[in-house]
C-alpha atoms as a PDB file:
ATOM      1  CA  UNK A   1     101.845 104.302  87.132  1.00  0.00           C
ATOM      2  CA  UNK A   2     102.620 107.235  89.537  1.00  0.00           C
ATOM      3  CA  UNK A   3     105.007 106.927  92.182  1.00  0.00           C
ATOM      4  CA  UNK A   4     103.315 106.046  94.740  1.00  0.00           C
ATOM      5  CA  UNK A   5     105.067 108.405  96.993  1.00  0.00           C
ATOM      6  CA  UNK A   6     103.253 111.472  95.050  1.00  0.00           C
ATOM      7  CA  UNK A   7     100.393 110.055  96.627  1.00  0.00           C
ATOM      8  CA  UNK A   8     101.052 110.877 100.149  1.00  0.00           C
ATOM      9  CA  UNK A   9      98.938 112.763 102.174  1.00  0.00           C
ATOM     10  CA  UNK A  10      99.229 115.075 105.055  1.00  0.00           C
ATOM     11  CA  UNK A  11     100.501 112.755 107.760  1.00  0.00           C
ATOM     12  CA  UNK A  12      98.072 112.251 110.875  1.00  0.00           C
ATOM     13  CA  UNK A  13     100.179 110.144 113.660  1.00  0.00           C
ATOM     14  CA  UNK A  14      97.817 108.059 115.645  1.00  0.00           C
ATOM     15  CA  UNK A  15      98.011 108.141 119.307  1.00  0.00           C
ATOM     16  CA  UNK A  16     100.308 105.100 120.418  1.00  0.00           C
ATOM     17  CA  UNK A  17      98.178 104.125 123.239  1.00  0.00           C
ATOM     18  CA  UNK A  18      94.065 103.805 124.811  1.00  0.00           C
ATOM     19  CA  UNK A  19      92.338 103.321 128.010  1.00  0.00           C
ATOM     20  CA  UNK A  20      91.293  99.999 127.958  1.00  0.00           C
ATOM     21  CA  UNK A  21      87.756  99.596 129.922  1.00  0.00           C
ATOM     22  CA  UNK A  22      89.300  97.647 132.474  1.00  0.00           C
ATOM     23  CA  UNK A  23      91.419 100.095 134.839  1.00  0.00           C
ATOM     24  CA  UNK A  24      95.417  98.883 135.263  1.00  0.00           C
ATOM     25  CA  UNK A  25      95.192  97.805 131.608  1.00  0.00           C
ATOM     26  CA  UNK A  26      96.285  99.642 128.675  1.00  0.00           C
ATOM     27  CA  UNK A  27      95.588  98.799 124.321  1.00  0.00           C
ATOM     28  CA  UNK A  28      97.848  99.702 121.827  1.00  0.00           C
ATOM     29  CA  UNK A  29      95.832 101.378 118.847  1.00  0.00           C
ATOM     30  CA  UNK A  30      96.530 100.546 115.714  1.00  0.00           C
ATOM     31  CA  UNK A  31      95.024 101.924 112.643  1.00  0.00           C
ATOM     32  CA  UNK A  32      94.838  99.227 109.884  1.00  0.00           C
ATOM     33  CA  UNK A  33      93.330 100.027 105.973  1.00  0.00           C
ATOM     34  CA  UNK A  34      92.240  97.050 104.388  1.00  0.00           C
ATOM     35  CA  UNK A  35      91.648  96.784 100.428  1.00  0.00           C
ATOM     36  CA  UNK A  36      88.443  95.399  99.232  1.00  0.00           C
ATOM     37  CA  UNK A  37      87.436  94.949 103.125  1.00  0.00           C
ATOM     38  CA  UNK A  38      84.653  92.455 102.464  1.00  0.00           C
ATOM     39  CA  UNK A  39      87.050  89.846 100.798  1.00  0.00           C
ATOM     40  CA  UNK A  40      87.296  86.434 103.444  1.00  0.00           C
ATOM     41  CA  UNK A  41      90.944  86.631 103.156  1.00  0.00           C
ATOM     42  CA  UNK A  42      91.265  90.243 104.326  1.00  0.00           C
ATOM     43  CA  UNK A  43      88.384  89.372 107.224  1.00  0.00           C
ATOM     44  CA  UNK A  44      91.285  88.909 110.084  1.00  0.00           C
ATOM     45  CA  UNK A  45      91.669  92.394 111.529  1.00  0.00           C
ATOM     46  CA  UNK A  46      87.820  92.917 111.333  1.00  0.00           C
ATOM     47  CA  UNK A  47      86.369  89.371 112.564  1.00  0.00           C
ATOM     48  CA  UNK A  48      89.094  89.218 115.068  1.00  0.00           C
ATOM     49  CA  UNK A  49      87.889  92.237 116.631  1.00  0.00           C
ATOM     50  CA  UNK A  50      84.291  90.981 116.825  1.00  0.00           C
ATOM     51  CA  UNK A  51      85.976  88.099 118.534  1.00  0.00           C
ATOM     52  CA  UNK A  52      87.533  89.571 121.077  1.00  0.00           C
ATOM     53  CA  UNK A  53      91.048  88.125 119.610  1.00  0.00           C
ATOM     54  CA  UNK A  54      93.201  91.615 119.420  1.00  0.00           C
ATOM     55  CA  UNK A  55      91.496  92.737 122.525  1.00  0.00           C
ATOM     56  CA  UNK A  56      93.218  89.891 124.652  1.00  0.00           C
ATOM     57  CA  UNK A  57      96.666  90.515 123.380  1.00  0.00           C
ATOM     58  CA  UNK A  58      96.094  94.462 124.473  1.00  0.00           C
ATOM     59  CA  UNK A  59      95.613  95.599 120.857  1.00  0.00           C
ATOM     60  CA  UNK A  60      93.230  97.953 119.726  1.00  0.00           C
ATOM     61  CA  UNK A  61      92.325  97.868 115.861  1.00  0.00           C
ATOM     62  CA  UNK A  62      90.611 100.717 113.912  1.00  0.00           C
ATOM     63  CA  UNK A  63      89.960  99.582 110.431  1.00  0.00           C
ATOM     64  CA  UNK A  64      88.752 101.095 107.574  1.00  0.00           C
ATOM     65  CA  UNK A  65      88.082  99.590 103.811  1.00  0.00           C
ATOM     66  CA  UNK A  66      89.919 101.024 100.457  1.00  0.00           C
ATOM     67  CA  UNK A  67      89.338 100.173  97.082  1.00  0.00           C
ATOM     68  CA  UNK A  68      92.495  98.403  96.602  1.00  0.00           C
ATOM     69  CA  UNK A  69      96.026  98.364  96.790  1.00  0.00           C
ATOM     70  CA  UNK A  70      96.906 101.422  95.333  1.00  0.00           C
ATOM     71  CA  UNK A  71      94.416 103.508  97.890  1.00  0.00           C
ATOM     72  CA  UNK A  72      95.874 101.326 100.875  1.00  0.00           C
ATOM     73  CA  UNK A  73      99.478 102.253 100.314  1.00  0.00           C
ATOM     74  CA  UNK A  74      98.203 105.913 100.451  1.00  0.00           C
ATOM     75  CA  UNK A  75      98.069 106.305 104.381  1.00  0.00           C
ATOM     76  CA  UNK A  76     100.833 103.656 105.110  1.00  0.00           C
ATOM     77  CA  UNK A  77     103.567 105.572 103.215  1.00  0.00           C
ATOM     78  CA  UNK A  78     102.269 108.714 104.744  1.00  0.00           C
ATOM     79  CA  UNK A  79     102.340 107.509 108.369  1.00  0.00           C
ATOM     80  CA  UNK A  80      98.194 107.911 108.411  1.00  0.00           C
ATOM     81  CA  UNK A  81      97.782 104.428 109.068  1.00  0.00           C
ATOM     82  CA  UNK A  82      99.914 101.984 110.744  1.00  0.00           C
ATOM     83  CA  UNK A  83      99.120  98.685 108.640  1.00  0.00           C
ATOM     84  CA  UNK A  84      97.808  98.147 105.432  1.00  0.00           C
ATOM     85  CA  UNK A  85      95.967  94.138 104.432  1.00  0.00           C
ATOM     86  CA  UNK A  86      95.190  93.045 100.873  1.00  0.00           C
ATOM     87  CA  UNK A  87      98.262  94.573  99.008  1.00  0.00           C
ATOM     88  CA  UNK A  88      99.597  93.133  95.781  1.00  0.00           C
ATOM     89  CA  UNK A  89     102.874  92.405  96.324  1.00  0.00           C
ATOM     90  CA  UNK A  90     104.259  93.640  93.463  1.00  0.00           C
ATOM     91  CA  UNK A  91     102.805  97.425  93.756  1.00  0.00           C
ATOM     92  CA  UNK A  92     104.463  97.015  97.382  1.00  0.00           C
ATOM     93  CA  UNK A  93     107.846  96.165  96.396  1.00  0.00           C
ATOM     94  CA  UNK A  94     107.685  98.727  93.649  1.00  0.00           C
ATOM     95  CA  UNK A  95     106.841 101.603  96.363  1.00  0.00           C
ATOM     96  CA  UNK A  96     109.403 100.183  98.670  1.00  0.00           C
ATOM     97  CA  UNK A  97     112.499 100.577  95.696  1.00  0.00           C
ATOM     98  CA  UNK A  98     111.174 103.750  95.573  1.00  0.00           C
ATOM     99  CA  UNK A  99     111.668 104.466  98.711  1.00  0.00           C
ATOM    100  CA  UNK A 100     108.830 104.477 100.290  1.00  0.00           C
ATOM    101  CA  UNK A 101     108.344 103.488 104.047  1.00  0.00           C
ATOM    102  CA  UNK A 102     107.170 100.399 103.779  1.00  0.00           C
ATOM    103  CA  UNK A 103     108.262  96.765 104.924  1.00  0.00           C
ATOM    104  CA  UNK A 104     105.799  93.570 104.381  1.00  0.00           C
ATOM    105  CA  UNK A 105     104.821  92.376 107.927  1.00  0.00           C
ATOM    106  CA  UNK A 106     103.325  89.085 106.643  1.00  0.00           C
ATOM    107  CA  UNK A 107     102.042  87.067 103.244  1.00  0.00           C
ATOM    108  CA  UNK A 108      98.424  87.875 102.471  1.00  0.00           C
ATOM    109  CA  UNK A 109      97.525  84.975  99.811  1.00  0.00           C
ATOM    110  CA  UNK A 110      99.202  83.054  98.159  1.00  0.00           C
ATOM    111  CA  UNK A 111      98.230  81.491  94.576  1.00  0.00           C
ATOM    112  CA  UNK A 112      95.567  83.579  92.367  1.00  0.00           C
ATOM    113  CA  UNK A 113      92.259  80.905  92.247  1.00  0.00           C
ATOM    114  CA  UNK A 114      90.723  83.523  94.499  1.00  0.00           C
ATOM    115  CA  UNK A 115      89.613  86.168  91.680  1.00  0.00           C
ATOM    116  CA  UNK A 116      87.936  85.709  88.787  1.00  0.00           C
ATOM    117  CA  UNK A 117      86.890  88.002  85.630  1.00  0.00           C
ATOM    118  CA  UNK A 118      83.181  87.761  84.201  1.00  0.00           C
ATOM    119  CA  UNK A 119      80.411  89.193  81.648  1.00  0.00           C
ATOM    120  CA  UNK A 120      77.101  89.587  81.584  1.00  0.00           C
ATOM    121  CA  UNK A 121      74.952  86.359  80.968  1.00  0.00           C
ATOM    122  CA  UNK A 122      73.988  88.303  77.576  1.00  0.00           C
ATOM    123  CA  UNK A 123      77.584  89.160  76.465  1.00  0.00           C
ATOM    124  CA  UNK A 124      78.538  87.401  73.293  1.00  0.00           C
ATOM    125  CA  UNK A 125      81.900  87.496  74.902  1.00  0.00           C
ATOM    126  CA  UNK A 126      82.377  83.203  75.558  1.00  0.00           C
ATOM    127  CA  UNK A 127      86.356  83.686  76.638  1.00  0.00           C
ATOM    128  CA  UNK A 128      89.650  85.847  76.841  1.00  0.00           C
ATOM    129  CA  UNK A 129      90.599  85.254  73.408  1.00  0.00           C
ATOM    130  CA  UNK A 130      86.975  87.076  72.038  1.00  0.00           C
ATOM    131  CA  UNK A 131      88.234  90.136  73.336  1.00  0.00           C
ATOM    132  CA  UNK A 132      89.147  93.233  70.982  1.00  0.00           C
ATOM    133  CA  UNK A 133      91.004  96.261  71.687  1.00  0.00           C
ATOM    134  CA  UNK A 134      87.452  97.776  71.683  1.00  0.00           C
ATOM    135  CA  UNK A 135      86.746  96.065  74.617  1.00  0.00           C
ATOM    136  CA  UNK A 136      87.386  96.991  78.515  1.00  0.00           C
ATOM    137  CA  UNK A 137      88.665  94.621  81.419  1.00  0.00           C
ATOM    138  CA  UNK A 138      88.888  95.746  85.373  1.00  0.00           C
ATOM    139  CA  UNK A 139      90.817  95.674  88.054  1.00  0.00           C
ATOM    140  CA  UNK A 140      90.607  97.406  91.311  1.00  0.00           C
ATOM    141  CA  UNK A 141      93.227  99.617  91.311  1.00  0.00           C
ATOM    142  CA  UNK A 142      97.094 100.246  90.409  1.00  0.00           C
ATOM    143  CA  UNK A 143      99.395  98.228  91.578  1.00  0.00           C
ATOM    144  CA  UNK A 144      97.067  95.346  93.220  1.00  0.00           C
ATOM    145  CA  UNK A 145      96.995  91.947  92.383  1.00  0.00           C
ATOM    146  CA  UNK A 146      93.983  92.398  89.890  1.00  0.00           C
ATOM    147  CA  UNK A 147      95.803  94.689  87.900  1.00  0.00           C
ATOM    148  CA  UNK A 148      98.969  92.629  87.937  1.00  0.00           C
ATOM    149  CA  UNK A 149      96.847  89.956  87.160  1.00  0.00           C
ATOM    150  CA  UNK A 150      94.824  91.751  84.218  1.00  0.00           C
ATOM    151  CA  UNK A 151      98.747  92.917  83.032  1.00  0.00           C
ATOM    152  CA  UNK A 152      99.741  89.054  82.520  1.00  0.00           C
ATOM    153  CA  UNK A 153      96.319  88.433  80.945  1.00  0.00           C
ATOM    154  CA  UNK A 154      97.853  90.977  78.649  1.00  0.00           C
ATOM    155  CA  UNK A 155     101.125  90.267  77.909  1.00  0.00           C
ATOM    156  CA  UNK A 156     101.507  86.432  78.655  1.00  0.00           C
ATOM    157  CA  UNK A 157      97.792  85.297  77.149  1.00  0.00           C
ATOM    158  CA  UNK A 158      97.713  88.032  74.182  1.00  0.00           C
ATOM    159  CA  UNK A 159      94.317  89.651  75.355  1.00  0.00           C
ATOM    160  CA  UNK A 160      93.853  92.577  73.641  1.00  0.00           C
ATOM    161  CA  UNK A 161      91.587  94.424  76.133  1.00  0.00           C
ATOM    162  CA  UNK A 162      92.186  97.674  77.389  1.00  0.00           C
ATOM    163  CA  UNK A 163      92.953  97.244  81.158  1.00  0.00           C
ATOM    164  CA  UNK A 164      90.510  99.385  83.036  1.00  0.00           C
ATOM    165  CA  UNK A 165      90.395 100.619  87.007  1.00  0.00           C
ATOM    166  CA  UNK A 166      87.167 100.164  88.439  1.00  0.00           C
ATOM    167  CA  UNK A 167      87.536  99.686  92.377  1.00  0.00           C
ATOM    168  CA  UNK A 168      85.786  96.681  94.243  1.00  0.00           C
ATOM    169  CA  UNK A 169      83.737  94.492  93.334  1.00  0.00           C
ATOM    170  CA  UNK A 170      80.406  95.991  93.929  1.00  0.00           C
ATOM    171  CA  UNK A 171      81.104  98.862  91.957  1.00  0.00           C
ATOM    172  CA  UNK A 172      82.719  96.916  88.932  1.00  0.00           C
ATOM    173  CA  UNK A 173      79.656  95.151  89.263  1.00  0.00           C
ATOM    174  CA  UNK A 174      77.428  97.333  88.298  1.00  0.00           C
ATOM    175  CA  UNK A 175      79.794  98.885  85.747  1.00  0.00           C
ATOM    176  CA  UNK A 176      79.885  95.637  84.115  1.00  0.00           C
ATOM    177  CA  UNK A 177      75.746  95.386  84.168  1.00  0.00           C
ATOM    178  CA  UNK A 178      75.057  98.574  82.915  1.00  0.00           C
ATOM    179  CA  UNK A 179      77.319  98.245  80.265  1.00  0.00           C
ATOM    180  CA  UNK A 180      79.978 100.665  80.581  1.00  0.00           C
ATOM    181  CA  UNK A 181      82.355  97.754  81.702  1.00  0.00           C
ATOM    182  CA  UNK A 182      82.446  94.604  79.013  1.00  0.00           C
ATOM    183  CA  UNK A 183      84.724  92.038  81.382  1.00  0.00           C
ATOM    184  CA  UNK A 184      84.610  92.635  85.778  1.00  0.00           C
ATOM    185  CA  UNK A 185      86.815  91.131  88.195  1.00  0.00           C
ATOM    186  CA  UNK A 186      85.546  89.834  91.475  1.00  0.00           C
ATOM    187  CA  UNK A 187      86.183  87.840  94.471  1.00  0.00           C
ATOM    188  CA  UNK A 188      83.691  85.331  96.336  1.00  0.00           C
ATOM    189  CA  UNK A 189      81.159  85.464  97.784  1.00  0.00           C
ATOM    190  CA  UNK A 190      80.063  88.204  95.684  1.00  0.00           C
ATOM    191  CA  UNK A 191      79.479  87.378  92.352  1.00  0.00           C
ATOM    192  CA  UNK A 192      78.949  83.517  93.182  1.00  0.00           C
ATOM    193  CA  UNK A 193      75.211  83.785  93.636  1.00  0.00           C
ATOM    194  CA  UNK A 194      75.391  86.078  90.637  1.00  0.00           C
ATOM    195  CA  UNK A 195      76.955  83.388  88.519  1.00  0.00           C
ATOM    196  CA  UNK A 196      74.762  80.892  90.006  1.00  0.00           C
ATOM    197  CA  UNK A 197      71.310  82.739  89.167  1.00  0.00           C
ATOM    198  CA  UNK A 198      72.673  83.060  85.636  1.00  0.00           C
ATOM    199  CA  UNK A 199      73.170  86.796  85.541  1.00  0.00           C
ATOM    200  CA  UNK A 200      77.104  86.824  84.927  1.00  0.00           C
ATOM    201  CA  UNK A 201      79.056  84.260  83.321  1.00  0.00           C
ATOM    202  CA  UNK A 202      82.491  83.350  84.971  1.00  0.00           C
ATOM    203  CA  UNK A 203      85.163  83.430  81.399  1.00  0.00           C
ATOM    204  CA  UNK A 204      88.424  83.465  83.406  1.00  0.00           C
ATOM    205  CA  UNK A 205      90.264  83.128  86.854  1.00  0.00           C
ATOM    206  CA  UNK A 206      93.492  84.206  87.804  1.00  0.00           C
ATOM    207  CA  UNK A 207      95.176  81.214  88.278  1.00  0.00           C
ATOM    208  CA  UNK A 208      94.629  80.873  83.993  1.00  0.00           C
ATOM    209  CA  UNK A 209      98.359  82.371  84.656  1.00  0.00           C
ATOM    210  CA  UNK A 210      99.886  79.330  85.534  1.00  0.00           C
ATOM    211  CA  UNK A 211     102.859  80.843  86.772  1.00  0.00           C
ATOM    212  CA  UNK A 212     101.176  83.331  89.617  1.00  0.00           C
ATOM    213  CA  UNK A 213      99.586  79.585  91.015  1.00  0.00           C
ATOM    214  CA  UNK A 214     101.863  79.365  93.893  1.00  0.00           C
ATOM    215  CA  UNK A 215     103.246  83.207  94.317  1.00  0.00           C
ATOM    216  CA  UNK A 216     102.627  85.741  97.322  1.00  0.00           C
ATOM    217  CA  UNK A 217     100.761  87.879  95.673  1.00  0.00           C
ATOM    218  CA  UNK A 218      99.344  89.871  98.141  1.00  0.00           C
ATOM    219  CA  UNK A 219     101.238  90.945 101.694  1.00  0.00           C
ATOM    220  CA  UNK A 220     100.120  92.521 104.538  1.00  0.00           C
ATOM    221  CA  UNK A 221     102.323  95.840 104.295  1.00  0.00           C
ATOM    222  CA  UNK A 222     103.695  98.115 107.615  1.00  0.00           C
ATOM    223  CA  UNK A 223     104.675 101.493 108.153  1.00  0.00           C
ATOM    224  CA  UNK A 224     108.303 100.899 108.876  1.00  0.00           C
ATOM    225  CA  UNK A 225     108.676 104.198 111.393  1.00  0.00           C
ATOM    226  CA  UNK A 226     105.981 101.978 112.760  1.00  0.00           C
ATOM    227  CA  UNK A 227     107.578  98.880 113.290  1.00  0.00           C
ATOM    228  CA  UNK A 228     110.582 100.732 114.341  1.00  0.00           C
ATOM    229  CA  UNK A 229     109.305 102.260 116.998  1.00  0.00           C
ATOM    230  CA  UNK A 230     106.518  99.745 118.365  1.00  0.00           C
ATOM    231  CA  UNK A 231     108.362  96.777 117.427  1.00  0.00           C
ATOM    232  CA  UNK A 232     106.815  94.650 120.628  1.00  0.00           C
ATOM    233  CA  UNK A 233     103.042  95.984 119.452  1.00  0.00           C
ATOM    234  CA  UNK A 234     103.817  94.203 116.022  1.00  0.00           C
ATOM    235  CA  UNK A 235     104.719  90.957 117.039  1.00  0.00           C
ATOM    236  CA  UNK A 236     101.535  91.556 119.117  1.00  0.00           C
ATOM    237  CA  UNK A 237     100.003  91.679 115.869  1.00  0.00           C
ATOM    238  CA  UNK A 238     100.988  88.694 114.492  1.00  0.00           C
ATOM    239  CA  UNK A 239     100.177  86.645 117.571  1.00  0.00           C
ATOM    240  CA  UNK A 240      96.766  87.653 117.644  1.00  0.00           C
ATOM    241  CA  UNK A 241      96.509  87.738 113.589  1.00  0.00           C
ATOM    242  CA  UNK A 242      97.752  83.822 113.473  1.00  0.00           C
ATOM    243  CA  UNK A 243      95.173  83.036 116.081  1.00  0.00           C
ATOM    244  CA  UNK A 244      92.624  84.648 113.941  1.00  0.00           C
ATOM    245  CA  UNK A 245      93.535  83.031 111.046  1.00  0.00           C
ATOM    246  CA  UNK A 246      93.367  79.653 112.938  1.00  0.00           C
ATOM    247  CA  UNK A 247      89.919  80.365 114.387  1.00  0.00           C
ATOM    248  CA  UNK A 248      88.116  81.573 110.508  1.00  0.00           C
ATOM    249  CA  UNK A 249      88.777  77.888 110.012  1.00  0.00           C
ATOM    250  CA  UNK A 250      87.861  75.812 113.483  1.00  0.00           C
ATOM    251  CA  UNK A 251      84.675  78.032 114.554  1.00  0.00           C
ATOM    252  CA  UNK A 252      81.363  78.120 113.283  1.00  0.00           C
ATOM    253  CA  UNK A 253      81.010  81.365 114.421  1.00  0.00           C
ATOM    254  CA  UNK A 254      83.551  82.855 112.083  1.00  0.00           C
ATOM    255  CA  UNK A 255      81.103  81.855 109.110  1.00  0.00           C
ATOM    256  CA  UNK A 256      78.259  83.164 111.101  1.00  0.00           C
ATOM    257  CA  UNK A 257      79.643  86.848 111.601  1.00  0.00           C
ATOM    258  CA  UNK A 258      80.682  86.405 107.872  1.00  0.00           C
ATOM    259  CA  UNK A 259      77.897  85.875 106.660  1.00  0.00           C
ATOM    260  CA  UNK A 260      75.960  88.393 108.613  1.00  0.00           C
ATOM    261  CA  UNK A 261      78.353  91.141 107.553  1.00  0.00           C
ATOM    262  CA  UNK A 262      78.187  90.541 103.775  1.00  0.00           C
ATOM    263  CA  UNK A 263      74.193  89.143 103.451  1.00  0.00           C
ATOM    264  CA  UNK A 264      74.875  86.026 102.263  1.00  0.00           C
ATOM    265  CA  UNK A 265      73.838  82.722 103.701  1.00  0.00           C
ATOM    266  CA  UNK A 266      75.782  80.505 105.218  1.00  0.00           C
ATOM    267  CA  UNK A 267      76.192  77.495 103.173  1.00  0.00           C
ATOM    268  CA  UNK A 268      77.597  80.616  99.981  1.00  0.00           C
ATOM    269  CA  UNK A 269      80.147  80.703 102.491  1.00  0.00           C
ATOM    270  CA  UNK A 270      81.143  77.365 103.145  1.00  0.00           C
ATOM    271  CA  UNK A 271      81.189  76.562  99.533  1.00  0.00           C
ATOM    272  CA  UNK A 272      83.083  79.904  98.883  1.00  0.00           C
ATOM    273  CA  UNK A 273      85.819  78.688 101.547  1.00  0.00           C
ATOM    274  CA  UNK A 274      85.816  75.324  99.803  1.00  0.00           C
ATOM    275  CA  UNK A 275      86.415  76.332  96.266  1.00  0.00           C
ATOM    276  CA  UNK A 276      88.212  79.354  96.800  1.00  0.00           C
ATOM    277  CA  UNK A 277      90.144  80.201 100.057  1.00  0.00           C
ATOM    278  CA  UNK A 278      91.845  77.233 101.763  1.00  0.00           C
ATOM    279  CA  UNK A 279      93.316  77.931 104.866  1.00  0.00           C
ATOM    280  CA  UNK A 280      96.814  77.704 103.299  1.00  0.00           C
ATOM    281  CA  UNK A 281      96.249  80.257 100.416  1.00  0.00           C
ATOM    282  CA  UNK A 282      96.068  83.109 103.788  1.00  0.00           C
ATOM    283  CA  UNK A 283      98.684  81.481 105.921  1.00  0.00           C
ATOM    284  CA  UNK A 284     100.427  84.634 106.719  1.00  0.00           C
ATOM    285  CA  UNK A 285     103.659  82.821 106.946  1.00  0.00           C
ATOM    286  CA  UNK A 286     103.725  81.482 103.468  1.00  0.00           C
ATOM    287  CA  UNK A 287     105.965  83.327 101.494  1.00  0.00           C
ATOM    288  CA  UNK A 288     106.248  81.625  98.294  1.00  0.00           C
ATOM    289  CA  UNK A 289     108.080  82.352  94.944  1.00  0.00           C
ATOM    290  CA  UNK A 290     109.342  85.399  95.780  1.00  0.00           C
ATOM    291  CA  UNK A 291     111.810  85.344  92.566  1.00  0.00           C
ATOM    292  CA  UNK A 292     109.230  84.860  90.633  1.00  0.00           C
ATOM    293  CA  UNK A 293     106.933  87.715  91.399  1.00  0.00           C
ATOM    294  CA  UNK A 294     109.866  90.016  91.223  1.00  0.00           C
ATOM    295  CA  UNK A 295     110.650  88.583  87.538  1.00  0.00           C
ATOM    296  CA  UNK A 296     106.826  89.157  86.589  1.00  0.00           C
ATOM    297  CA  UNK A 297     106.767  92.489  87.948  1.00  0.00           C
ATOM    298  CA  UNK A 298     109.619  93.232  86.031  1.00  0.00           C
ATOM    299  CA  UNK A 299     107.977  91.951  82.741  1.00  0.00           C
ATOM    300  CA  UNK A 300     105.005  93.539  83.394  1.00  0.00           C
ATOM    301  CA  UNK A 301     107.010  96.760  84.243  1.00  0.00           C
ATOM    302  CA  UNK A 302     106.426  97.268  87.870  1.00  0.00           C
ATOM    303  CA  UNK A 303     109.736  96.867  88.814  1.00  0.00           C
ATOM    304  CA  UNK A 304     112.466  98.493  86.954  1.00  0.00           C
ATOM    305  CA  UNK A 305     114.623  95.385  88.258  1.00  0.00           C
ATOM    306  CA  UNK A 306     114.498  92.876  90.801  1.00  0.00           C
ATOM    307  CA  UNK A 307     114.988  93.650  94.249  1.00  0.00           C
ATOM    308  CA  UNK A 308     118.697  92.747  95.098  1.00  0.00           C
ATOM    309  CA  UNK A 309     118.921  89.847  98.150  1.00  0.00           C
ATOM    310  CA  UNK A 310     119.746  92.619 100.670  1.00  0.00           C
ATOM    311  CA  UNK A 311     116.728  94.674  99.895  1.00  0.00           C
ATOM    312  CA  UNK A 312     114.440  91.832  99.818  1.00  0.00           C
ATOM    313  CA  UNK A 313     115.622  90.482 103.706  1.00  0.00           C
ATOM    314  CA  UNK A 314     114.861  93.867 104.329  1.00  0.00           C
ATOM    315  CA  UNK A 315     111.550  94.444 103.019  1.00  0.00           C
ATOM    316  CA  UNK A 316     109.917  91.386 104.509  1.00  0.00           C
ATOM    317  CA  UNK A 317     110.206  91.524 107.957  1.00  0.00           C
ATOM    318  CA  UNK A 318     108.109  88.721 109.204  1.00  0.00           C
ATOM    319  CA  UNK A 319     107.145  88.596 112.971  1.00  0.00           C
ATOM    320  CA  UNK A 320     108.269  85.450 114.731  1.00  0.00           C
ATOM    321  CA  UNK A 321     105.907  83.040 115.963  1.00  0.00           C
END
């Protein structure tokens, strides 16, 4: 994998403030990427918005979606975007010992039940162990939890697979139908209907890696000139992201906009939530097993070594309540 930091682009500073419509009042602006944007646990920024929720604590988000981790670190380590949602945790620490400007401003899920690898319905592929070094396995991109995931399919379960990038899940979707993909990964809702109708055929899920079941493997990542400078706008943040978080759960409406914005109805949803995103899995307070994804990372060669207790009290900087 690259380092990161060869990815960086020419930086474009966002403005630190807007005219909010009501005069006296002024919004922060914050410009936030999000990997796989249509994923329920990245939906806070996006369905907070909708709500109103940012608005009344004087923050003003503009969002835009990536393929994945590797694409969201892009504009956070070049100063193009102040926060960055959906970010494997490992491929984060790995850019920060790097060097990279980076700190993690929050967990993003924790445990991996949330993605799953499939085939099509037609595939004589029945499980992981069928697969051949002939054969082709996605992931979004480097350094996300997919591929990290994928890597420990590799290494831990003996798949013989050849790991393959293949951005979100629409996309490996129809790489994996028209055959130029033999395994996909996804996350609900899409896929579920999918698997439901009998055109896919669910073979694996991520928690199959019984030691990512209770890890942080995703964070919601910073630009630390960011937070340095606008440290009051970031605590901001986290007020009005914890309030989102709580509301996805307690209103209807939540599902509603959900399901509007991906075109699925809303009992997909509500089953999705059920089987796959309790509300603890995106607490964005739970940081869990921390040691643990810095040992895996280093098996798996995303770390050249663990991060060293100093480093990793600086690299999460969690807002406080």
């Amino acid at each position: 994998m690259k380092d990161l930091i060869d990815f960086v682009r020419a930086t474009m500073l966002v403005m630190p403030f807007a005219l909010f419509t009501t005069p006296g009042h002024a919004q922060d602006k914050l410009k936030v990427a999000i990997g796989q944007i249509n994923n329920w646990e990245n939906q806070v920024p996006t369905l907070g918005m909708a709500a109103g929720i940012f608005q009344k604590h004087k923050l003003e988000l503009e969002t835009f979606g990536t393929q994945g981790a590797g694409e969201t670190l892009q504009p956070i380590i070049s100063g193009s975007a102040d926060i960055g949602i959906g970010v494997g945790t490992s491929g984060a620490m790995r850019a920060y010992a790097k060097g990279a400007p980076l700190r993690a401003l929050a967990a993003g899920f924790t445990g991996t039940n949330d993605l799953f690898w499939y085939v099509r319905a037609d595939s004589p592929i029945k499980n992981l162990k069928d697969l051949t070094e002939s054969n082709t396995i996605a992931y979004s991109t480097n350094g996300s939890s997919s591929n990290n995931i994928v890597l420990g399919f590799v290494k831990m379960l003996g798949v013989k697979a050849k790991p393959t990038p293949t951005g979100g899940p629409p996309a490996t979707f129809t790489l994996v139908m028209s055959g130029q993909v033999d395994v996909g990964w996804g996350a609900p809702p899409l896929g579920v209907e999918e698997a439901q109708a009998g055109k896919i055929r669910i073979i694996a899920r991520g928690s199959d890696l019984t030691e990512t079941r209770n890890q942080t493997v995703r964070v919601v990542v910073v630009n630390a000139d960011a937070l340095k400078a606008r440290p009051e706008v970031m605590v901001r943040f986290m007020q009005a992201y914890r309030e989102t978080w709580n509301w996805l759960y307690l209103s209807p409406d939540a599902i509603k906009l959900y399901a509007e914005k991906v075109k699925k109805s809303e009992d997909v949803v509500r089953q999705t939530l059920k089987e796959f995103y309790p509300k603890e899995a995106i607490d964005p307070d739970r940081v869990q097993d921390i040691d643990k994804v810095m040992a895996d990372a280093v098996s798996l060669k995303f770390l050249d070594a663990p991060l060293t207790p100093d480093q990793v009290k600086d690299f999460f900087q969690l807002q406080k309540k």
